[in-house]
N, C-alpha and C. Protein backbone atom coordinates (compact mmCIF):
# COMPACT_ATOMS: atom_id res chain seq x y z
N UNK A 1 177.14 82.33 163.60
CA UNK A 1 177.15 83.15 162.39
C UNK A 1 175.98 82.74 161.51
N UNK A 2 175.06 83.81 160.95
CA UNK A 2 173.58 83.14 160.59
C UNK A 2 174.83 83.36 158.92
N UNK A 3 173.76 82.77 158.10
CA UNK A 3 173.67 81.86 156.68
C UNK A 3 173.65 83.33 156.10
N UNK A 4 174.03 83.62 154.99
CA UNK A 4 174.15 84.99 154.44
C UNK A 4 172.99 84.78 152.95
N UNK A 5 172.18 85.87 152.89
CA UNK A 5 171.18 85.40 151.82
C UNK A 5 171.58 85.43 150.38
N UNK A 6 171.47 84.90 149.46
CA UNK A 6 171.86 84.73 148.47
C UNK A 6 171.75 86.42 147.38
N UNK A 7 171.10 86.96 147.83
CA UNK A 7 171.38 88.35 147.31
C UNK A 7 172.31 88.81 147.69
N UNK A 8 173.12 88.56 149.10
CA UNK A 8 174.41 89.02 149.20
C UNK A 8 175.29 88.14 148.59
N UNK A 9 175.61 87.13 148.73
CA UNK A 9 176.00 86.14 148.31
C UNK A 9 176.52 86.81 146.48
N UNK A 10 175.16 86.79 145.54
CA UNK A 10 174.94 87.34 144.21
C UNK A 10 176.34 88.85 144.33
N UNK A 11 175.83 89.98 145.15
CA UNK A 11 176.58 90.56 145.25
C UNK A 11 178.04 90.56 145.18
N UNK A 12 178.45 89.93 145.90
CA UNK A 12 179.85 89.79 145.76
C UNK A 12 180.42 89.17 145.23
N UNK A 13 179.97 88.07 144.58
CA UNK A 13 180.32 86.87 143.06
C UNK A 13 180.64 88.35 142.14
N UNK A 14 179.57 89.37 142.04
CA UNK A 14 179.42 90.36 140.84
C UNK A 14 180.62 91.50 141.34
N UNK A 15 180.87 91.44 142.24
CA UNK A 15 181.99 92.42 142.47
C UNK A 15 182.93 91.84 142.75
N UNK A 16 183.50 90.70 143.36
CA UNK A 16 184.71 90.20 143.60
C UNK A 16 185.41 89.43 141.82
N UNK A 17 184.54 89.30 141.09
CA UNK A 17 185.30 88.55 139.87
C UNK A 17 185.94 89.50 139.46
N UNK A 18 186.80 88.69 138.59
CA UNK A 18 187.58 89.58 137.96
C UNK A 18 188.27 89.26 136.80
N UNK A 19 189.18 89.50 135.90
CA UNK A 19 189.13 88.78 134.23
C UNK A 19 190.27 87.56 134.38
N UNK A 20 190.01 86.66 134.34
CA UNK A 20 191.18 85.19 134.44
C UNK A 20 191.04 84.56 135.76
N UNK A 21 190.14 84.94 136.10
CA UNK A 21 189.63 84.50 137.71
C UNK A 21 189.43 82.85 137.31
N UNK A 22 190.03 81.99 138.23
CA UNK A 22 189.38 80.84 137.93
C UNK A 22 188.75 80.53 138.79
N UNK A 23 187.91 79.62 138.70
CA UNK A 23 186.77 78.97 139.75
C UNK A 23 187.34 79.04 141.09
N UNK A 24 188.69 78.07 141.23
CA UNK A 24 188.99 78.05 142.20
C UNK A 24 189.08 79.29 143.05
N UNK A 25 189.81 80.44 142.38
CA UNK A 25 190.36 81.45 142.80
C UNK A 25 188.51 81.95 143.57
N UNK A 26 187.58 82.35 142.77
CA UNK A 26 186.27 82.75 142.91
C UNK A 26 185.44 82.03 144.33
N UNK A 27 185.48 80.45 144.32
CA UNK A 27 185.10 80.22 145.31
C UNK A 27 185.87 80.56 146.70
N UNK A 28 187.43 80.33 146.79
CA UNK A 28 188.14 80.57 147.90
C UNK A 28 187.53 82.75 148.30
N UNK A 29 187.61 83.19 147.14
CA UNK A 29 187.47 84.76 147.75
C UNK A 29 186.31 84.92 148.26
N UNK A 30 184.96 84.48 147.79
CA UNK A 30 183.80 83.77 148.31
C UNK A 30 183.60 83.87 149.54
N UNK A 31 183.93 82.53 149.93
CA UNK A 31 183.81 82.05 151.08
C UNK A 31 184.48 82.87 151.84
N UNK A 32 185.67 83.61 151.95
CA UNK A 32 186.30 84.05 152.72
C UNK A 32 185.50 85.80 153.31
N UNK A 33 184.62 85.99 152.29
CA UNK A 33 183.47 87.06 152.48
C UNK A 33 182.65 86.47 153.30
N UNK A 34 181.82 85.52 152.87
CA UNK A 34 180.55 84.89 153.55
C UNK A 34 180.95 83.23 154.03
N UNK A 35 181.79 83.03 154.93
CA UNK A 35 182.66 82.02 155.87
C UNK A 35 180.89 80.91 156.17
N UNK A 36 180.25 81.46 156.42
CA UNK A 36 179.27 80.29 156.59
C UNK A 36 178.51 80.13 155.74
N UNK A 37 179.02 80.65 154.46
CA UNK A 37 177.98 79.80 152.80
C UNK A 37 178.40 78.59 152.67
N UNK A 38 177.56 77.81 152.08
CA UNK A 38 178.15 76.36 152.38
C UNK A 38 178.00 76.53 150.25
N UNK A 39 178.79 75.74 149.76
CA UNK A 39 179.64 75.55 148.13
C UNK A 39 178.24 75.22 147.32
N UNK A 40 177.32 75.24 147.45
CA UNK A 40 176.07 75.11 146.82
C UNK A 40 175.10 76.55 146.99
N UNK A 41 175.47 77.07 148.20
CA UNK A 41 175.01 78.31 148.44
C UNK A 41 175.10 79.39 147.09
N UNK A 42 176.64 79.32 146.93
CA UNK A 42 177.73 79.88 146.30
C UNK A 42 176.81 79.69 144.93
N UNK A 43 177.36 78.23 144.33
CA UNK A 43 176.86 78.23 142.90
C UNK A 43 175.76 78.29 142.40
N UNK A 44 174.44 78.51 143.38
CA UNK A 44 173.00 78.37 142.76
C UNK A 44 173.03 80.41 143.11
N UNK A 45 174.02 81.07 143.58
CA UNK A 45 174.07 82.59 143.28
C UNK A 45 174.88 83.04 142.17
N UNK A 46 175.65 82.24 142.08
CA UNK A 46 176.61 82.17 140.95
C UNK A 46 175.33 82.35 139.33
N UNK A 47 174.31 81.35 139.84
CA UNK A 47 173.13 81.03 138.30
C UNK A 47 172.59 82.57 138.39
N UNK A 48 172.27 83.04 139.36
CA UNK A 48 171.48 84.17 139.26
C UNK A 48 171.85 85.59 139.60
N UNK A 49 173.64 85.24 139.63
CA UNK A 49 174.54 86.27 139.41
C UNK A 49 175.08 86.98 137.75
N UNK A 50 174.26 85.61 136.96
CA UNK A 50 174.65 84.94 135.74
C UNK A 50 173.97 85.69 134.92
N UNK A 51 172.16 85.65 135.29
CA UNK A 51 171.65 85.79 134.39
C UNK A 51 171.69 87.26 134.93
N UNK A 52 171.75 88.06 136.14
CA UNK A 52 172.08 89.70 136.00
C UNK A 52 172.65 90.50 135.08
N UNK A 53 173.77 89.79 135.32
CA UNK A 53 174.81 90.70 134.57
C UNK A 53 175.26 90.05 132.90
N UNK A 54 174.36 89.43 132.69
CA UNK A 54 174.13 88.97 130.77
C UNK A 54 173.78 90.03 130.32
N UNK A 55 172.85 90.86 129.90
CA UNK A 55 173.47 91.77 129.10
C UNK A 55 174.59 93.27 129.57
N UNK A 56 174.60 93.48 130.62
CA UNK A 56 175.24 94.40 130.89
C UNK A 56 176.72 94.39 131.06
N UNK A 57 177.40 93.08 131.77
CA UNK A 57 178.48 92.69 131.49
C UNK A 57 178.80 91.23 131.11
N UNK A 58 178.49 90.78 129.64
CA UNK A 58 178.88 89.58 129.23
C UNK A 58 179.82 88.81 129.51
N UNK A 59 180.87 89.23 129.97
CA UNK A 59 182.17 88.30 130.34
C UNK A 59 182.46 87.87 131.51
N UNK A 60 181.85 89.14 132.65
CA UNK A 60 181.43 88.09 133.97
C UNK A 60 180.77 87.06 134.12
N UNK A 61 179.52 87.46 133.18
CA UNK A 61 178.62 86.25 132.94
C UNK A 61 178.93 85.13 132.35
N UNK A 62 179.99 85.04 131.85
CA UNK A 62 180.75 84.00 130.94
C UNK A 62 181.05 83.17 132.50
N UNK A 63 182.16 83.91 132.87
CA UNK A 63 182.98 83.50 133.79
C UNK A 63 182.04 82.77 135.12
N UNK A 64 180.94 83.70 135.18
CA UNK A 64 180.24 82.91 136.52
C UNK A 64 179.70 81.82 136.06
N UNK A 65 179.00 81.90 134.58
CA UNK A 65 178.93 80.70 133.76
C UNK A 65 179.46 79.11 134.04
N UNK A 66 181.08 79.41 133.69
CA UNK A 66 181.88 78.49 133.86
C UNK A 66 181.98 78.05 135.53
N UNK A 67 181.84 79.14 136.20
CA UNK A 67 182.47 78.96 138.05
C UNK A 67 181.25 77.68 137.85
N UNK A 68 179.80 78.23 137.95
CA UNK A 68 178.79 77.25 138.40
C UNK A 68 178.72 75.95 137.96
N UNK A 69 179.00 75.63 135.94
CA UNK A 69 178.91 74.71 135.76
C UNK A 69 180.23 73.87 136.17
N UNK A 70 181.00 74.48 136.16
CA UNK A 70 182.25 73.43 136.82
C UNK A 70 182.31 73.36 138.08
N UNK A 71 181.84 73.69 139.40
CA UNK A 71 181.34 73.67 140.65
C UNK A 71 180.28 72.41 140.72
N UNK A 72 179.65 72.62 139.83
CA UNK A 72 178.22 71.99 139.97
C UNK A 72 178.39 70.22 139.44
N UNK A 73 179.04 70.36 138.62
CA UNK A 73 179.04 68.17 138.17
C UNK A 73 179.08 67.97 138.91
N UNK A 74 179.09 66.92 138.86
CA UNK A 74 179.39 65.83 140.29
C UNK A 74 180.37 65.30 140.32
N UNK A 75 180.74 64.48 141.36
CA UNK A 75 182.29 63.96 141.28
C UNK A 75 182.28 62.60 140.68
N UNK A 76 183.42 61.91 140.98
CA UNK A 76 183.31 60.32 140.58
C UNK A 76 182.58 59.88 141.19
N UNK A 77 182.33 59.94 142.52
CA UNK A 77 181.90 59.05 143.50
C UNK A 77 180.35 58.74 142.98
N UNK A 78 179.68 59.96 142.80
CA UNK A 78 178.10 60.09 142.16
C UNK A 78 177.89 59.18 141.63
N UNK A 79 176.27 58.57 141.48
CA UNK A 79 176.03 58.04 140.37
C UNK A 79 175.46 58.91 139.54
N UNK A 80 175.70 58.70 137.80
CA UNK A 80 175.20 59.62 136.93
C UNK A 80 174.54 58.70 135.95
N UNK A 81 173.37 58.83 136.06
CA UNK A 81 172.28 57.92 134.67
C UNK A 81 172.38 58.30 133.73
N UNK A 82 172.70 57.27 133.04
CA UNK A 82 172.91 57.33 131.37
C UNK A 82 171.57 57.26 130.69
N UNK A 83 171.02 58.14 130.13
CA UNK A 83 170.01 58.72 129.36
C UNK A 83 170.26 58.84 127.95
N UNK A 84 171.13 57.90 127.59
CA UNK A 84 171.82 58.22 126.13
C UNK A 84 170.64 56.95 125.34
N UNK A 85 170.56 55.85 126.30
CA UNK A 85 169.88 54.65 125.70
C UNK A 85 168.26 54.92 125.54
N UNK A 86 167.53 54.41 125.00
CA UNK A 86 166.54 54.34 124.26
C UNK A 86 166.10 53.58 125.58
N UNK A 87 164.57 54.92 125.80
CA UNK A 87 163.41 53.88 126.94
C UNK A 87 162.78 52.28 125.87
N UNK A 88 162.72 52.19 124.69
CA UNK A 88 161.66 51.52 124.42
C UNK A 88 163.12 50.25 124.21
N UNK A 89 164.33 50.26 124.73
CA UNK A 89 165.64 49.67 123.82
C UNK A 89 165.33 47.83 124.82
C-alpha cells in the first residue's frame, strides 16, 4: 500500500471533522481512510489543513488546531530543553 500524499491526507482531516470531534476520535477516523499514514503524516496535514480552512471555516480550524498541537508534544519519555534560563546565567 504506497504512502497517501498529504493533499489527500489535508482532504479528509477537512471533511471527516466534525463539531466535538476529539483528537482521538480524528486521528482513529484518519487512519482508518489512509491505513498507511504513519501519526506525523496526519499532524503536519492537520498544520496545513489549518491554515486552509482559517478564514472560511474558523472552527475546524480551531479544532485541527488543537488535533495537531496535542498530537504533536512529546511524551514523557522525550527530552525537552529548558530555554527558560538565561544563555549568559
Amino acid at each position: 500500500m504506497s504512502k497517501p500524499s498529504t493533499a489527500d491526507i489535508r482532504r479528509t482531516l477537512s471533511t471527516v471533522i466534525t463539531p466535538g470531534m476529539t483528537p482521538k476520535q480524528l486521528l482513529k477516523t484518519t487512519l482508518k481512510a489512509h491505513p498507511s499514514a504513519k501519526k506525523k503524516d496526519i499532524i503536519h496535514a492537520a498544520f496545513g489543513a489549518m491554515i486552509e480552512l482559517a478564514e472560511t471555516e474558523p472552527e475546524k480550524a480551531r479544532q485541527l488546531q488543537d488535533f495537531a498541537l496535542s498530537n504533536r508534544a512529546p511524551d514523557d519519555s522525550e527530552f525537552v530543553p529548558d530555554h527558560s534560563a538565561s544563555a549568559d546565567a
